[in-house]
Every structure is written in structure tokens, then in C-alpha cells.
N, C-alpha and C. Protein backbone atom coordinates (compact mmCIF):
# COMPACT_ATOMS: atom_id res chain seq x y z
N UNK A 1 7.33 -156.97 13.06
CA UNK A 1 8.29 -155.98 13.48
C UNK A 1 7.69 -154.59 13.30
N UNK A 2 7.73 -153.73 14.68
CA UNK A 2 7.31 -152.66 14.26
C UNK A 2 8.21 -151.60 13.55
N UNK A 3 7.65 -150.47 12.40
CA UNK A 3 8.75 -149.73 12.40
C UNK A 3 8.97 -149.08 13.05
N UNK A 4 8.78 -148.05 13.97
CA UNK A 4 8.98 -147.04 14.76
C UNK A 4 8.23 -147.53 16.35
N UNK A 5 9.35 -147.25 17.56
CA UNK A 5 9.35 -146.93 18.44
C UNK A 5 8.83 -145.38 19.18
N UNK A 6 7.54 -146.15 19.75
CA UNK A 6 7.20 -144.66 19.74
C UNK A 6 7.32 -144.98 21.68
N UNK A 7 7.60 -145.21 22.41
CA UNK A 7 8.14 -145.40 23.88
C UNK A 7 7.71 -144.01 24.72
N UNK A 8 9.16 -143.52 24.02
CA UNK A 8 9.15 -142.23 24.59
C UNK A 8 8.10 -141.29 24.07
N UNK A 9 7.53 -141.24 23.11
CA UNK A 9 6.13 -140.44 23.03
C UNK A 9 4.95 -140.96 24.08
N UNK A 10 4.73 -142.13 24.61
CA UNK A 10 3.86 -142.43 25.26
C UNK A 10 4.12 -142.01 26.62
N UNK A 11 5.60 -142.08 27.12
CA UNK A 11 5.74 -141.85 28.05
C UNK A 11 5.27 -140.26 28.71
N UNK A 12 5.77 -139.54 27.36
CA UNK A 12 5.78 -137.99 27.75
C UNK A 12 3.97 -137.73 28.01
N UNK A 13 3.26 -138.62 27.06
CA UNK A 13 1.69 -138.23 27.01
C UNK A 13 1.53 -138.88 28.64
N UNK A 14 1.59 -140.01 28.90
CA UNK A 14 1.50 -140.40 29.66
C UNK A 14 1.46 -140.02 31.05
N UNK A 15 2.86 -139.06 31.66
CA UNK A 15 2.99 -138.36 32.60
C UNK A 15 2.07 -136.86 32.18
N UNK A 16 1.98 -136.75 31.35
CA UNK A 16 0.98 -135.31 30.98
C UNK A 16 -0.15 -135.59 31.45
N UNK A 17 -0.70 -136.52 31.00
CA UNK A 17 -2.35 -136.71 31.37
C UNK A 17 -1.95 -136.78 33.13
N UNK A 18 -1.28 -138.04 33.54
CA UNK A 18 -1.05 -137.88 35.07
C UNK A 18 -1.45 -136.45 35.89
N UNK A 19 -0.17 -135.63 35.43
CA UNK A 19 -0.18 -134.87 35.97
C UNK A 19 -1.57 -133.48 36.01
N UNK A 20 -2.08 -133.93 34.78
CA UNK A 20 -3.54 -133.08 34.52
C UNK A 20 -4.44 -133.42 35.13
N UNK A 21 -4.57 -134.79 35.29
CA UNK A 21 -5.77 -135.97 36.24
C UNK A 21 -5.37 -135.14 37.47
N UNK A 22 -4.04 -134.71 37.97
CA UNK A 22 -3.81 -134.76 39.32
C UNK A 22 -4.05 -133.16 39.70
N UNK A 23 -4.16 -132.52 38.65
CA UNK A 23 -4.51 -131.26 38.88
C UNK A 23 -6.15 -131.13 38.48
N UNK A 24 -7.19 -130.79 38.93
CA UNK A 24 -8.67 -130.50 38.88
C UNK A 24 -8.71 -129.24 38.20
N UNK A 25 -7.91 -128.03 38.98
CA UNK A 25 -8.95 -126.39 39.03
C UNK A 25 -8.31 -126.39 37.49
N UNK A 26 -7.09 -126.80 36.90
CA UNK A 26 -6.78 -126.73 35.47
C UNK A 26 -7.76 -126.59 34.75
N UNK A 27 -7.98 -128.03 34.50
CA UNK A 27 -8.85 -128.83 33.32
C UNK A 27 -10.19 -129.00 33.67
N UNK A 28 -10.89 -127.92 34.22
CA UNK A 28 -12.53 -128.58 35.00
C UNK A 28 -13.32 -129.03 33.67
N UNK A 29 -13.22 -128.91 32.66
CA UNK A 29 -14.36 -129.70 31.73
C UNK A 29 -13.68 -131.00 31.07
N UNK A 30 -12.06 -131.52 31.53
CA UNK A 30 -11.29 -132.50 31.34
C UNK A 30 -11.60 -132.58 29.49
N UNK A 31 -11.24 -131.66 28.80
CA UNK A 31 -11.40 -131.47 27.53
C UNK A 31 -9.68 -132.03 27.28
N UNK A 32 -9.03 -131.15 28.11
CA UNK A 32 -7.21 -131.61 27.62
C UNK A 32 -7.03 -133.03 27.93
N UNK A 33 -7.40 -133.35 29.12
CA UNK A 33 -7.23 -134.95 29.37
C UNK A 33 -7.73 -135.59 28.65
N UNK A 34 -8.80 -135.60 28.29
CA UNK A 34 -9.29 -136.70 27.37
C UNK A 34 -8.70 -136.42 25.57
N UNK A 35 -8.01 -135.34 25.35
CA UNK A 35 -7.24 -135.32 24.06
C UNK A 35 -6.01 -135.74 24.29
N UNK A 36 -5.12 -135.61 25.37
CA UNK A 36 -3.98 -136.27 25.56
C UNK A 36 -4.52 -138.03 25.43
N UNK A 37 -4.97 -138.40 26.07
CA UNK A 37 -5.82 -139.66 26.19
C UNK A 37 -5.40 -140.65 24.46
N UNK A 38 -7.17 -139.65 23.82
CA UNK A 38 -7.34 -139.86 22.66
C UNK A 38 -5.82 -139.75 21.64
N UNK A 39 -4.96 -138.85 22.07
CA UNK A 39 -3.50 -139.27 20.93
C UNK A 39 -2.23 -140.07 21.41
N UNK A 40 -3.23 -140.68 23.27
CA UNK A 40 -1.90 -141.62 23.10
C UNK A 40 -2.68 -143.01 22.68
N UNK A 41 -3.94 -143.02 22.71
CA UNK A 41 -4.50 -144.24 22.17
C UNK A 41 -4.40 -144.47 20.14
N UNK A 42 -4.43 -142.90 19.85
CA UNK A 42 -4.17 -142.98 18.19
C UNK A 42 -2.55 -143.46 17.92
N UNK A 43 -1.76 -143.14 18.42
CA UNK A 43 -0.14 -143.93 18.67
C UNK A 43 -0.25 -145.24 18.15
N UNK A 44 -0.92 -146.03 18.86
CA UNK A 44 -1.40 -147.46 18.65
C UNK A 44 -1.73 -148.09 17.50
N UNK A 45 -2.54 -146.98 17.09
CA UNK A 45 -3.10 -147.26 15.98
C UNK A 45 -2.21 -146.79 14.30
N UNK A 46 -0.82 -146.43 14.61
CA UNK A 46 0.12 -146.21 13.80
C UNK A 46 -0.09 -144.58 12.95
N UNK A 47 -0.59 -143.93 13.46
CA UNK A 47 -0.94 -142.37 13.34
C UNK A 47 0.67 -141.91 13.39
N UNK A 48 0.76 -141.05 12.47
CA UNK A 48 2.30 -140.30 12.63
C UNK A 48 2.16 -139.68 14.07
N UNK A 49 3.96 -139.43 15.09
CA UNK A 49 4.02 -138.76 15.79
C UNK A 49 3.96 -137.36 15.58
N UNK A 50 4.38 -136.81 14.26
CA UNK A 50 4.27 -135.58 14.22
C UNK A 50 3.23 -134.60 13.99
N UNK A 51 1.65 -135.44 13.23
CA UNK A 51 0.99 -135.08 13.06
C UNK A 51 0.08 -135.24 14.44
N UNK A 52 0.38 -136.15 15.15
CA UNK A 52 -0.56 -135.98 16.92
C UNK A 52 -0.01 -135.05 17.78
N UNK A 53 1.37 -134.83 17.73
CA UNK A 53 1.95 -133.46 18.80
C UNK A 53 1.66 -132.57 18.18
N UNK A 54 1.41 -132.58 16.52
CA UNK A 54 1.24 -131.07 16.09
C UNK A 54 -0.07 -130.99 16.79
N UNK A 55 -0.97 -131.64 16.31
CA UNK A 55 -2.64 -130.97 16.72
C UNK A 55 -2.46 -130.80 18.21
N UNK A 56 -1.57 -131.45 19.62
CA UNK A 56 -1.22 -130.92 20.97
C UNK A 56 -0.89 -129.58 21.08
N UNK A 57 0.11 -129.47 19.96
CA UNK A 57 0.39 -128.13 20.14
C UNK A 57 0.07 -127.07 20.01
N UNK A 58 -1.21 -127.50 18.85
CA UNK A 58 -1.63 -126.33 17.95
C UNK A 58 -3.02 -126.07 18.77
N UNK A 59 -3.53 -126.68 19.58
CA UNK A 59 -4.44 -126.78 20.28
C UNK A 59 -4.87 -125.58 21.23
N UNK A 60 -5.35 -125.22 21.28
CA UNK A 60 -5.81 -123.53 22.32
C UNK A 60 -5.89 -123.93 23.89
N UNK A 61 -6.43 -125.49 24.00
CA UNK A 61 -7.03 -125.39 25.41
C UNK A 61 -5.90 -126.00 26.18
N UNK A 62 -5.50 -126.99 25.32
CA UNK A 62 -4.17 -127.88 26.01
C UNK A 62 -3.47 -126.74 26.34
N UNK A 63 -2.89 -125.81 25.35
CA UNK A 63 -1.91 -125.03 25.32
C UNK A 63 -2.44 -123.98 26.70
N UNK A 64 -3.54 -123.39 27.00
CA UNK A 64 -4.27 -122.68 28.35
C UNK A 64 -3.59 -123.73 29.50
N UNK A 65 -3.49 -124.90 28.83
CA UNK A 65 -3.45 -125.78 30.45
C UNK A 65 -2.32 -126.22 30.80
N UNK A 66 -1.62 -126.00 29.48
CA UNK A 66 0.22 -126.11 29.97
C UNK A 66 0.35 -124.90 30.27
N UNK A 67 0.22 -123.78 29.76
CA UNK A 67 0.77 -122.49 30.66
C UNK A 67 0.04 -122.39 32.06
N UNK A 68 -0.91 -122.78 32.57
CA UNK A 68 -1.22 -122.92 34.06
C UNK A 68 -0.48 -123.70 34.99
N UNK A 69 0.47 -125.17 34.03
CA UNK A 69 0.70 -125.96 34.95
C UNK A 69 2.38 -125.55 35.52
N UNK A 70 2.98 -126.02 36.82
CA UNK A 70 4.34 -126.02 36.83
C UNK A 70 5.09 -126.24 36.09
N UNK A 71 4.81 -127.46 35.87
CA UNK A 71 5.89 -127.65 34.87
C UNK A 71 6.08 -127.77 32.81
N UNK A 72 4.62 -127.13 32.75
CA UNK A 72 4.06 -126.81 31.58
C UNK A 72 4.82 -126.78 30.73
N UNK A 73 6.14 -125.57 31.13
CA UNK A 73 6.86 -125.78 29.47
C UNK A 73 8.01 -126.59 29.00
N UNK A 74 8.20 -127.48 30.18
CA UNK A 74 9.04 -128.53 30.18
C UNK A 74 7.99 -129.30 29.09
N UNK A 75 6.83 -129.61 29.43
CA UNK A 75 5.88 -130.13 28.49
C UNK A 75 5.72 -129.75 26.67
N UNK A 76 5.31 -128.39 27.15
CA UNK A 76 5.30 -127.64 25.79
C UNK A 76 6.74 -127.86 25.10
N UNK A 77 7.80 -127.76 25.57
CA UNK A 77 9.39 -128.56 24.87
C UNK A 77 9.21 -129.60 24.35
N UNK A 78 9.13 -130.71 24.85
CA UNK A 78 9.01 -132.02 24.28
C UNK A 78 7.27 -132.14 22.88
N UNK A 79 6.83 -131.49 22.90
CA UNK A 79 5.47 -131.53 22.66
C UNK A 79 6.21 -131.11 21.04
N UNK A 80 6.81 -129.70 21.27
CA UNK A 80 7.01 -128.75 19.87
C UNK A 80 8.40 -130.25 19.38
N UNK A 81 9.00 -130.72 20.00
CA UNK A 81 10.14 -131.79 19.55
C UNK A 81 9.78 -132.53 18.91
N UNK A 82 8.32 -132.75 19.52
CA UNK A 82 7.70 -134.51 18.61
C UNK A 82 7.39 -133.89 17.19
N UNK A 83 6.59 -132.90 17.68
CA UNK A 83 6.00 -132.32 16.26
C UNK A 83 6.71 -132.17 15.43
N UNK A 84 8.08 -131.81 15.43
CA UNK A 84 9.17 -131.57 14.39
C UNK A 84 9.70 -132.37 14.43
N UNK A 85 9.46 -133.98 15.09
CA UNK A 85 9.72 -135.18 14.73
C UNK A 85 11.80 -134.70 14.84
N UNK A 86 12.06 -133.74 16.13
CA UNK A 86 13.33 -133.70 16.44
C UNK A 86 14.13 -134.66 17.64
N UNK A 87 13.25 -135.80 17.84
CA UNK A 87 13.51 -137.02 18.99
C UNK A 87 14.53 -138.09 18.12
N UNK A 88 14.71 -137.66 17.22
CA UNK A 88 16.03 -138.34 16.53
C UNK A 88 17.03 -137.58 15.96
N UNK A 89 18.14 -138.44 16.15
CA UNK A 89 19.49 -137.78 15.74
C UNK A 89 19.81 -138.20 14.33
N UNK A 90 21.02 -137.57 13.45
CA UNK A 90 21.04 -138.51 12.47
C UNK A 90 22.86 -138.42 12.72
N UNK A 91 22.88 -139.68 12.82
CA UNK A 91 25.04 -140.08 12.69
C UNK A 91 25.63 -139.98 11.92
């Protein structure tokens, strides 16, 4: 049994990298893609979520390549959420 569902963190990395793959003039040395990559493959490996969105967030180049993209700070939202591990409610 796992403890934590991490779904929706993969998903969000998931469409990120997409959408970075799908953009070129962004990312020309694909430095952000392959770190989105590398922390949805550390997920797997039972790495806290908050400590992999933090280093996303805290990151200089990712962060250059979400403010270039459309829909970047829809990104950068969910990104600063994980990090503060605010994707749960408490009842």
C-alpha cells in the first residue's frame, strides 16, 4: 500500500514538460525539460512532493521558462501549491 498519492503531481509535471517539448524557442538547451523530467521520475522513487516543487520553484531557468510560456502562471500556481504541500484539505 502506498502512502501518498501523488497522481495529481505527475499529472501537473507531466503536461509541463508537454507543453515545454512543444515549445522549442523557450527551452533551446532543454535544461527545464529534462528537470521537470528528472522530478517526475524522483516521485517514483518516494522523494517528498514538497521538497521537488520547491527546487521547481526555486529554480532560475524553469522559472525564465514559465514566465515566457502562456500559460506559465497557471503553472507557477500549482508548482508554489505543491511546494507548500497545499493540495490537501484538512476536514
Amino acid at each position: 500500500m502506498k502512502l501518498n498519492d501523488n497522481t495529481e503531481a505527475k499529472r501537473i509535471l507531466s503536461e509541463l514538460y508537454t507543453d515545454i517539448n512543444n515549445n522549442k524557442e523557450i527551452d533551446k538547451n532543454d535544461y527545464s525539460k529534462d528537470f521537470v523530467l528528472k522530478t517526475y521520475n524522483l516521485l517514483d522513487k518516494n522523494y517528498s512532493e514538497t521538497y521537488l516543487f520547491g527546487r521547481l520553484r526555486d529554480d532560475r531557468q524553469v522559472q525564465h521558462v514559465l514566465n515566457h510560456m502562456d500559460n506559465g502562471s497557471k503553472y507557477q500556481e500549482r508548482i508554489d501549491q505543491l511546494s507548500r504541500n497545499l493540495n490537501y484539505a484538512v476536514n
